[in-house]
C-alpha atoms as a PDB file:
ATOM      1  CA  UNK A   1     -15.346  -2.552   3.649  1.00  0.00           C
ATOM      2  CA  UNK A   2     -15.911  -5.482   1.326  1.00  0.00           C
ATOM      3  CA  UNK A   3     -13.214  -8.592   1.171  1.00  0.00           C
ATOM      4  CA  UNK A   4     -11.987  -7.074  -2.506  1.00  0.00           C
ATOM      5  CA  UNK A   5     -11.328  -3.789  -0.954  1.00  0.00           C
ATOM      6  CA  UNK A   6      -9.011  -5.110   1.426  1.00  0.00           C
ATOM      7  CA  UNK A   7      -7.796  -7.699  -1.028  1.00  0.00           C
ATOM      8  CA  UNK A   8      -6.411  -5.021  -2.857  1.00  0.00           C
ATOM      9  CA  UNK A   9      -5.344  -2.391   0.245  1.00  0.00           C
ATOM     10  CA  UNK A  10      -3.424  -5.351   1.328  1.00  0.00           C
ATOM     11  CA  UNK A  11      -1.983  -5.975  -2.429  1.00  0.00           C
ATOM     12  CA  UNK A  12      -1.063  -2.035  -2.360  1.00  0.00           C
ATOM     13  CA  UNK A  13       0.307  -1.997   0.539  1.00  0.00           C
ATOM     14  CA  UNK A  14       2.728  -4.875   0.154  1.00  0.00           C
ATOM     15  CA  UNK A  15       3.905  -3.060  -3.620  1.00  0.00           C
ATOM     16  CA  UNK A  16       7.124  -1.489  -3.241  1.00  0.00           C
ATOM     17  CA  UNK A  17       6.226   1.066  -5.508  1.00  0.00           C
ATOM     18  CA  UNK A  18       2.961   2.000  -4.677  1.00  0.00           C
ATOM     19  CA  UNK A  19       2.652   5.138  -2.442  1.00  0.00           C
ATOM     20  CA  UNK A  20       0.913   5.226   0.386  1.00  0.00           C
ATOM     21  CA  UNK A  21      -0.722   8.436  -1.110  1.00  0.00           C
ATOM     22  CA  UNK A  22      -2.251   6.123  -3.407  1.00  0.00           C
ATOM     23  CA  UNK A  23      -3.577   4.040  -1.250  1.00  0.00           C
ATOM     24  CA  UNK A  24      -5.244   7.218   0.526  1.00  0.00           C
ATOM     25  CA  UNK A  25      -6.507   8.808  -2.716  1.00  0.00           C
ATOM     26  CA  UNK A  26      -8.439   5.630  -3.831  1.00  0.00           C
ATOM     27  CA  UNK A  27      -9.523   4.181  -0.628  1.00  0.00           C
ATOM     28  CA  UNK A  28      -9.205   7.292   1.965  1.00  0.00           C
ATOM     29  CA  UNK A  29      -7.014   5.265   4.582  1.00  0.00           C
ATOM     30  CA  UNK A  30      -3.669   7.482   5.678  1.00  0.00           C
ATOM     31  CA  UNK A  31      -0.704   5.869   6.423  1.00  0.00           C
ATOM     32  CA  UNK A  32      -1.329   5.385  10.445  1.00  0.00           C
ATOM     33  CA  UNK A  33      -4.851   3.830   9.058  1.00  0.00           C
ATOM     34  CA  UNK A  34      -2.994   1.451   6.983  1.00  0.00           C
ATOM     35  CA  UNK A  35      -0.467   0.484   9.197  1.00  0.00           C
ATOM     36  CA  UNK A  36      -3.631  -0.261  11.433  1.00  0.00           C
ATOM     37  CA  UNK A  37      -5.034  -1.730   8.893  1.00  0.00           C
ATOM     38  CA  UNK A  38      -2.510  -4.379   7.994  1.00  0.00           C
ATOM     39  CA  UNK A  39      -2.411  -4.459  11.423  1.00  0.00           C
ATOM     40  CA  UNK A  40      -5.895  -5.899  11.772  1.00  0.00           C
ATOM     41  CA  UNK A  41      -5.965  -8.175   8.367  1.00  0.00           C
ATOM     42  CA  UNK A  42      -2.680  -9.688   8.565  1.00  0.00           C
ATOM     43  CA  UNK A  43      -1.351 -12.400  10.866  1.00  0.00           C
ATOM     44  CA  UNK A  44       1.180 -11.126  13.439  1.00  0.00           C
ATOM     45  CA  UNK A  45       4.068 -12.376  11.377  1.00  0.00           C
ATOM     46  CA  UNK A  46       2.645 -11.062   8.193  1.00  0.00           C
ATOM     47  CA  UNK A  47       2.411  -7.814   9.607  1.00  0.00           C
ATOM     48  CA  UNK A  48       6.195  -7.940  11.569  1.00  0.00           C
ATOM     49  CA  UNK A  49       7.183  -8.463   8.074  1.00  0.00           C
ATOM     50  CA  UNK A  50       5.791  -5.926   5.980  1.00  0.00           C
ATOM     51  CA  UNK A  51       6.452  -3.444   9.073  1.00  0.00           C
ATOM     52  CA  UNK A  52      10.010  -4.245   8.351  1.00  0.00           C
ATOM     53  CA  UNK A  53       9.871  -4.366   4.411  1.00  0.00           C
ATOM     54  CA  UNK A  54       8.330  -0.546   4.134  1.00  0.00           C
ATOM     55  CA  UNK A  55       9.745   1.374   7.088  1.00  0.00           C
ATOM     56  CA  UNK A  56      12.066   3.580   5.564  1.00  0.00           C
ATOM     57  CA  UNK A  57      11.382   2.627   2.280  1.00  0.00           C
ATOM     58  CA  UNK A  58      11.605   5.623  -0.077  1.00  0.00           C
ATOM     59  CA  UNK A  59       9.173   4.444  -2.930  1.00  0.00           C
ATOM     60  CA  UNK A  60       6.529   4.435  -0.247  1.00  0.00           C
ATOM     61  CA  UNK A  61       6.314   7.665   0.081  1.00  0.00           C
ATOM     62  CA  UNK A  62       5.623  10.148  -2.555  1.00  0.00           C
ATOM     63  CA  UNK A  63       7.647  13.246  -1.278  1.00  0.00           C
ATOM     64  CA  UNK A  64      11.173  10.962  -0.509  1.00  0.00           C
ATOM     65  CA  UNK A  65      10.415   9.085  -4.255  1.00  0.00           C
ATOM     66  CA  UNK A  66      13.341   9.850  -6.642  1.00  0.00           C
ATOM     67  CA  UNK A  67      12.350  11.731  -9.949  1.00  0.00           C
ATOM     68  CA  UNK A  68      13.500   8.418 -11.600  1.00  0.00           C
ATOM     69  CA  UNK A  69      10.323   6.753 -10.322  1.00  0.00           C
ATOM     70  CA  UNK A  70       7.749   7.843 -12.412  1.00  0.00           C
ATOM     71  CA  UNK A  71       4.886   5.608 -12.065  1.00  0.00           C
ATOM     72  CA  UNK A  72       3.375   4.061  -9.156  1.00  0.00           C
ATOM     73  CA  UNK A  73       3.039  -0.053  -9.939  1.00  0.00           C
ATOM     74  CA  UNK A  74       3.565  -2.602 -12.859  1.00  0.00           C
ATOM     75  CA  UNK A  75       1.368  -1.382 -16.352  1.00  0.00           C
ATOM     76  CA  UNK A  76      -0.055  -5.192 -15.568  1.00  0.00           C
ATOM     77  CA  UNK A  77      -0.908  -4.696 -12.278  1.00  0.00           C
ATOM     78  CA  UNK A  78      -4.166  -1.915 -13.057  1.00  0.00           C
ATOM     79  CA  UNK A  79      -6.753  -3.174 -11.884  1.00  0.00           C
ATOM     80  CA  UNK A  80     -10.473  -1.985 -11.529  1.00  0.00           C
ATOM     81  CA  UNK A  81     -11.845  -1.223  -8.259  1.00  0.00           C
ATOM     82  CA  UNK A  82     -15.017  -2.739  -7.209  1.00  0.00           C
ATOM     83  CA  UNK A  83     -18.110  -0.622  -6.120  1.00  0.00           C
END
């Protein structure tokens, strides 16, 4: 995996509104791998944070989302994924 790829897993991962079923559809990780993941890329507080910022959190997850969430991330926040 190239540093821009995990750039922007890490990016995703750390959006509040951005489902981990996005980050599987564009990059193939499922949540386990991206809690491994961040795991492996982010310094032990880093991680002990983020662990604590999505665990439970609804907008994570696709199937718990409310119907009044209807988009995944910030129109300004598209950005193109390198090859």
């Amino acid at each position: 995996m190239n540093q821009v790829d995990a750039s922007r897993i890490i990016e995703m991962a750390w959006e509040d509104r951005t489902p981990f079923e996005a980050i599987q559809h564009l990059y193939g990780l499922t949540e386990p791998e991206v809690i491994k993941f961040m795991r492996t890329y982010l310094k032990s507080g880093s991680f002990k944070l983020w662990r604590a910022r999505v665990t439970g959190r609804q907008t994570k997850h696709l199937a718990l989302r409310s119907s009044e969430v209807n988009r995944g991330y910030c129109p300004t926040q598209y950005k193109q994924r390198s090859k």
